[in-house]
Protein backbone atom coordinates (compact mmCIF):
# COMPACT_ATOMS: atom_id res chain seq x y z
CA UNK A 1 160.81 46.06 100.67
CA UNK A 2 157.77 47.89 102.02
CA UNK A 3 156.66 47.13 105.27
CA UNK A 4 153.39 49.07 106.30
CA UNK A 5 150.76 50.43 104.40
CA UNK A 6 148.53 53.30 105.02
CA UNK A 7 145.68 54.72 103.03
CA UNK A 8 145.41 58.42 103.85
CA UNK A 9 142.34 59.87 102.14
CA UNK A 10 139.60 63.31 101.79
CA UNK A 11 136.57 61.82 101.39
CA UNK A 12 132.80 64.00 101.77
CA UNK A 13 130.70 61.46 100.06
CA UNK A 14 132.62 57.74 101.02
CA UNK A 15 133.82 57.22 97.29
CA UNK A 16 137.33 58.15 97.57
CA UNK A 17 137.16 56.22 100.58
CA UNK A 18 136.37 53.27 98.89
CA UNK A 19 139.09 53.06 96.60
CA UNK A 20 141.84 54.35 98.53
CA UNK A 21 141.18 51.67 100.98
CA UNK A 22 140.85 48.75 98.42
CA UNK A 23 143.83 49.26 96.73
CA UNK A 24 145.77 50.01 100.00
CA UNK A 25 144.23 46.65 101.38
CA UNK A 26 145.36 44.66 98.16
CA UNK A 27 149.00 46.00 97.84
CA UNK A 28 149.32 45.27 101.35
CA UNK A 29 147.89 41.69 101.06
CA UNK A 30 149.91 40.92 98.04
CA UNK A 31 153.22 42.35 99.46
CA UNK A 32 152.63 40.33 102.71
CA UNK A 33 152.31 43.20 104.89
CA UNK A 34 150.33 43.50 107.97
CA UNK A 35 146.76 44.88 107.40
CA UNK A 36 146.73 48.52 106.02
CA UNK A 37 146.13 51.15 108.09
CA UNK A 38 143.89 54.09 107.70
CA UNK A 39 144.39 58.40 108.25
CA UNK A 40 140.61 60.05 107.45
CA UNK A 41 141.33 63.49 106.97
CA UNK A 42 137.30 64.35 106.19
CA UNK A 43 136.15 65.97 109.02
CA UNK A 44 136.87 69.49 109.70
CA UNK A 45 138.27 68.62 113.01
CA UNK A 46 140.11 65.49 111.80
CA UNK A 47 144.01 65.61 112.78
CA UNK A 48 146.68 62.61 111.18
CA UNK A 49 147.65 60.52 113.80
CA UNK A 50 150.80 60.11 112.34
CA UNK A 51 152.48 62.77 109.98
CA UNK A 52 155.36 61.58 109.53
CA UNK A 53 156.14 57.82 106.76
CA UNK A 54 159.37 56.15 106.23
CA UNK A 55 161.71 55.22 103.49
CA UNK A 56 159.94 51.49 104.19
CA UNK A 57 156.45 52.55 103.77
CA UNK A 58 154.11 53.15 101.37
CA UNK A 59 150.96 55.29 101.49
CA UNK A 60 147.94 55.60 98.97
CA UNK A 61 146.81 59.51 98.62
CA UNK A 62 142.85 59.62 97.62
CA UNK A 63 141.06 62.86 96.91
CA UNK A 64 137.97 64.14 94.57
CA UNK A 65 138.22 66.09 92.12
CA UNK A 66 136.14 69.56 91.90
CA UNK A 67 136.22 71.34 88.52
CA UNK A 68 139.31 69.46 87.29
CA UNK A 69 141.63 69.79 90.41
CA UNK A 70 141.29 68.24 94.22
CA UNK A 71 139.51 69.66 96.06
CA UNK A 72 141.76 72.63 97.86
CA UNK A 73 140.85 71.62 101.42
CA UNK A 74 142.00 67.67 100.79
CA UNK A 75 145.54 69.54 99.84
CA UNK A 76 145.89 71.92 102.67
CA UNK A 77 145.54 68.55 104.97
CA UNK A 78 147.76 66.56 102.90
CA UNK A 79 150.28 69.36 103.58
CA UNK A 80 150.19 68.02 107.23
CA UNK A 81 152.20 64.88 106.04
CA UNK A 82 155.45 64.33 105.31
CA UNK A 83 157.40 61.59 103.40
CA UNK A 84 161.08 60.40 103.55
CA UNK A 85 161.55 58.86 99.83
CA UNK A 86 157.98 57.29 100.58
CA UNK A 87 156.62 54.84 98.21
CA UNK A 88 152.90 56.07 97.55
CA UNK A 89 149.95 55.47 95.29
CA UNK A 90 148.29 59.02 94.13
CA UNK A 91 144.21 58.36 93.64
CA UNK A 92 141.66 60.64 92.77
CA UNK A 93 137.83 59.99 92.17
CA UNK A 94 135.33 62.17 89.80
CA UNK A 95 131.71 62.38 88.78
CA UNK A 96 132.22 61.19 85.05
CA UNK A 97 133.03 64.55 83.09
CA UNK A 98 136.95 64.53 83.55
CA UNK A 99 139.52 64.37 85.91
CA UNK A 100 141.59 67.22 84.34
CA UNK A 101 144.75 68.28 85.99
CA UNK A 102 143.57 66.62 89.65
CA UNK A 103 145.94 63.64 89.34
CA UNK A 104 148.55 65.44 88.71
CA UNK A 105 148.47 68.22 90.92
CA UNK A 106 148.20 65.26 93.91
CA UNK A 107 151.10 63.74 92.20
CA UNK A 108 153.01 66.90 92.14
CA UNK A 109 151.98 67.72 95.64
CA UNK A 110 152.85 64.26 97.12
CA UNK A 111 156.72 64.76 95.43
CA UNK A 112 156.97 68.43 97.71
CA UNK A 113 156.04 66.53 100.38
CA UNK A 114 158.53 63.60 99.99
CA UNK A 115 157.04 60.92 99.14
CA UNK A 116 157.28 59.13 95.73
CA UNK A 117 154.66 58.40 93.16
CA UNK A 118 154.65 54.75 91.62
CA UNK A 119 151.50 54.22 90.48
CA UNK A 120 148.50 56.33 89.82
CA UNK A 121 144.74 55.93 89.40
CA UNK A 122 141.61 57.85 88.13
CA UNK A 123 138.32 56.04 89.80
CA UNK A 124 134.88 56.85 88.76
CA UNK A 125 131.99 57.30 91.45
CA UNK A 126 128.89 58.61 92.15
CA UNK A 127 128.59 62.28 91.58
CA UNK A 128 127.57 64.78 94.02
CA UNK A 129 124.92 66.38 92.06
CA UNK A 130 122.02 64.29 89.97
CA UNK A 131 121.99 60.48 89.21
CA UNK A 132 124.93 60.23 87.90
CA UNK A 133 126.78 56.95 87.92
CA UNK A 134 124.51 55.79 90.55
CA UNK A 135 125.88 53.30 93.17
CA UNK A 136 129.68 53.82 91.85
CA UNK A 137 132.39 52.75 92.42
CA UNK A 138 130.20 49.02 92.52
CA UNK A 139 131.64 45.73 92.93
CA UNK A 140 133.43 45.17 89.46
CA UNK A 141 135.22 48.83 90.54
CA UNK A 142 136.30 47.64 93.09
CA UNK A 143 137.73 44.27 91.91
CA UNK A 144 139.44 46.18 89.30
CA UNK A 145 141.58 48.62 92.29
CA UNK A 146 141.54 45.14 94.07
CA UNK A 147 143.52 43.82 91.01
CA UNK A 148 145.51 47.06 90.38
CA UNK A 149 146.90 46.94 93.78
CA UNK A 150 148.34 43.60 93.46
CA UNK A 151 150.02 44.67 90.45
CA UNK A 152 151.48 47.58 92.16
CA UNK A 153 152.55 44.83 94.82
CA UNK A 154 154.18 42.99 91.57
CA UNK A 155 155.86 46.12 90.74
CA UNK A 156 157.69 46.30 94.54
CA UNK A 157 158.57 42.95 94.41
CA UNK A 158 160.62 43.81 91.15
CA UNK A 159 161.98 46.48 92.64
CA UNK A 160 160.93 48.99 89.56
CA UNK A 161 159.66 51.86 91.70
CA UNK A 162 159.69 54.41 88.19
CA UNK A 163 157.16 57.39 88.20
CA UNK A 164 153.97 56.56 85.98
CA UNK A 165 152.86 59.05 83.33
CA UNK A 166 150.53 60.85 84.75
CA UNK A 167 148.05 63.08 82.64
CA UNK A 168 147.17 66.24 82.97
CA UNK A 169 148.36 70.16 81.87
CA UNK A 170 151.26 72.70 83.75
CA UNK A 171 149.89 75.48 85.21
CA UNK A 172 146.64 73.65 86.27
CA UNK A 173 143.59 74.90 85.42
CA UNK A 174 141.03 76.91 87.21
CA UNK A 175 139.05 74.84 89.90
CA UNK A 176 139.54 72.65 93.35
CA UNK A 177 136.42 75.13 94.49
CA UNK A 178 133.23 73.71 95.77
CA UNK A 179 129.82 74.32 94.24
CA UNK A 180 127.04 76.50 94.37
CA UNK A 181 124.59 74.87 96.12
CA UNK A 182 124.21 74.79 99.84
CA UNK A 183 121.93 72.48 101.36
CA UNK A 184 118.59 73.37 103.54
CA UNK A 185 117.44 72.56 106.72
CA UNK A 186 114.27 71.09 107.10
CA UNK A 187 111.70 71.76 110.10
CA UNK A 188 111.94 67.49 110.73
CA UNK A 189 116.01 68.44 111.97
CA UNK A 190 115.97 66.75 115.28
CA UNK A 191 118.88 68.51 116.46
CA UNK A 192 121.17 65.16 116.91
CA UNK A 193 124.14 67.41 115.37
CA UNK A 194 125.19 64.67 113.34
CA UNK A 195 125.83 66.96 110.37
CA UNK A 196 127.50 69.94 111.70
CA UNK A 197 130.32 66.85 113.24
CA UNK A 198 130.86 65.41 110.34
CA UNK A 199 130.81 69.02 108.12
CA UNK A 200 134.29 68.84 106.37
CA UNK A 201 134.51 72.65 106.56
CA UNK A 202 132.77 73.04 109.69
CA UNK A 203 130.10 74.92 107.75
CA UNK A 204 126.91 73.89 110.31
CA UNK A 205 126.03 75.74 113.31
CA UNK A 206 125.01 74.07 116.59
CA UNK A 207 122.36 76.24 117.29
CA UNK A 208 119.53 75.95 114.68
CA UNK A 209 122.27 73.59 112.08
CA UNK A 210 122.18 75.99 109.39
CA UNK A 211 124.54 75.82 106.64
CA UNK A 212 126.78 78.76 106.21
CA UNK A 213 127.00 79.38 102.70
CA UNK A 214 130.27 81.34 102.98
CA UNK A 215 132.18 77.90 104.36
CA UNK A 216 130.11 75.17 102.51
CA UNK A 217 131.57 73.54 99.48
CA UNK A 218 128.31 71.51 98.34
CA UNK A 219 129.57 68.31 98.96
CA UNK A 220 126.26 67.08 100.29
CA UNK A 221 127.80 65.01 102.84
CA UNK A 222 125.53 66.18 105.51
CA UNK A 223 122.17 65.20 102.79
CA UNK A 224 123.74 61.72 103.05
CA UNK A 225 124.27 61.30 106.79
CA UNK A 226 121.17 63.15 107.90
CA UNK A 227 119.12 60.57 109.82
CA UNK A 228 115.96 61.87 109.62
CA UNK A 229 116.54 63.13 105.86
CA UNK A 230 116.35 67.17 107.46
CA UNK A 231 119.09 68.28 105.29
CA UNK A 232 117.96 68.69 101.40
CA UNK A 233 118.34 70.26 98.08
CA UNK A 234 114.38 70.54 97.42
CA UNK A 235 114.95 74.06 95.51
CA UNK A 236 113.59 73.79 91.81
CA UNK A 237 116.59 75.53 90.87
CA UNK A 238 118.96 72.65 91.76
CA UNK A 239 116.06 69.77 90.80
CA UNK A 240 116.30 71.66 87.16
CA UNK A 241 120.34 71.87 87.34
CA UNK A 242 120.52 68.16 88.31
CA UNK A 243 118.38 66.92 85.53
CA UNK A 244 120.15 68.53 82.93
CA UNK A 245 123.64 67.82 84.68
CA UNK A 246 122.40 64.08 84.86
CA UNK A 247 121.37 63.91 81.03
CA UNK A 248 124.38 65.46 80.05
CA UNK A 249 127.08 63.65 81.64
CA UNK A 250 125.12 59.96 81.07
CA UNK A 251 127.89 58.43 79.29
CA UNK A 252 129.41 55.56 81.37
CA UNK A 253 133.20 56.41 82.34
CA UNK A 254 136.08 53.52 83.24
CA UNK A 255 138.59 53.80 86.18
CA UNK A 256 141.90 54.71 84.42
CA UNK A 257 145.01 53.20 85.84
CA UNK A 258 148.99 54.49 85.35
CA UNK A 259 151.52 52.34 86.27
């Protein structure tokens, strides 16, 4: 029977966050653990402060996906971890085009790393770029991981631990990059160095906080936590790229869930 819970989780923008932590908070609830516990890997800086789960654990992997895949920096951290025949959830959260080959790949990576997938999930959230599935995952998203952990819960407390099928294509395909667009620093930057803490790449100087275009993966995660709104993407060349992004990908996606 599982003991402990942990939700262990890349998240730039706070939406693989979300849903990593729901689910890990409902299994753990409905399995009558003690509250979940939680390993941020985000930060550039950001170090497990456990790496190592037992075979009476179970641990909930979120990620995002970028161009089909996770993101290659969420993998190089999970690589910190290791599992001895772990229990574990495999997550991963996209911007309503497709999740590809991300889930997966996580659920292939987890397996290398010892731990074993019983359940799987594909969560829709706000995308990066444009206005696209604004305010995602909501409150109904997150009632449904809510009531997809419990069921996972149901599924311990049977004792059927079997691998879900996951979707997805062998050899992956291209992608797990980040994007093209690196944000700006506005003449309003007070300097606080809020952004170039919480870069996940370490991409932001502490000197003048300019974004080094060679490290940045355009996650926009500084745009978000700038305090004084300094950091943008006021370029017409992104404003015209988001519209058309935005109109394109408008169709309204559902969380998909494997167990």
């Amino acid at each position: 029977m599982v003991q402990k819970v942990t939700a262990v989780y890349f998240s730039a923008t706070d939406t693989s966050k979300k849903g990593t932590e729901t689910i890990a908070a409902a299994v753990s609830a409905a399995a009558g653990c003690e509250k979940a516990d939680t390993i941020n890997l985000t930060r550039f800086d950001a170090e497990p402060a456990r790496t190592e789960f037992g075979p009476d654990e179970l641990v909930v992997f979120g990620a995002p996906v970028y161009g089909g895949r996770i993101y290659r920096g969420a993998a190089e951290r999970f690589r910190k971890l290791k599992g001895n025949h772990t229990l574990c959830i495999v997550t991963v959260t996209y911007g309503n085009r497709d999740f590809d080959d991300a889930l997966l790949e996580l659920s292939d990576l987890v397996k290398e790393l010892g731990f074993v997938p019983i359940a799987g999930a594909a969560l829709v959230g706000e995308h990066t770029y444009g206005d696209i599935q604004k305010g995602r995952p909501n409150v109904e998203d997150l009632a449904e991981d809510a009531a997809f952990g419990a069921k996972v819960a149901e599924k311990l407390t049977a004792g059927s631990f079997s691998e879900p099928e996951i979707p997805g294509n062998r050899p992956y395909k291209e992608g797990g990059s980040g994007g093209k667009f690196h944000p700006l620093t506005g003449e309003n930057c007070v300097k606080c160095g809020l952004c170039a803490r919480e870069c996940p790449e370490g991409a932001i100087n502490t000197v003048d906080f300019a974004v080094n275009p060679e490290k940045c993966i355009a996650c926009f995660r500084c745009i978000r936590r700038c305090p004084v709104h300094a950091k943008n993407m006021d370029t017409p060349e992104y404003k015209e790229f988001a519209a058309a992004f935005t109109k394109r990908l408008a169709e309204r996606k559902e969380n998909r869930y494997f167990l």
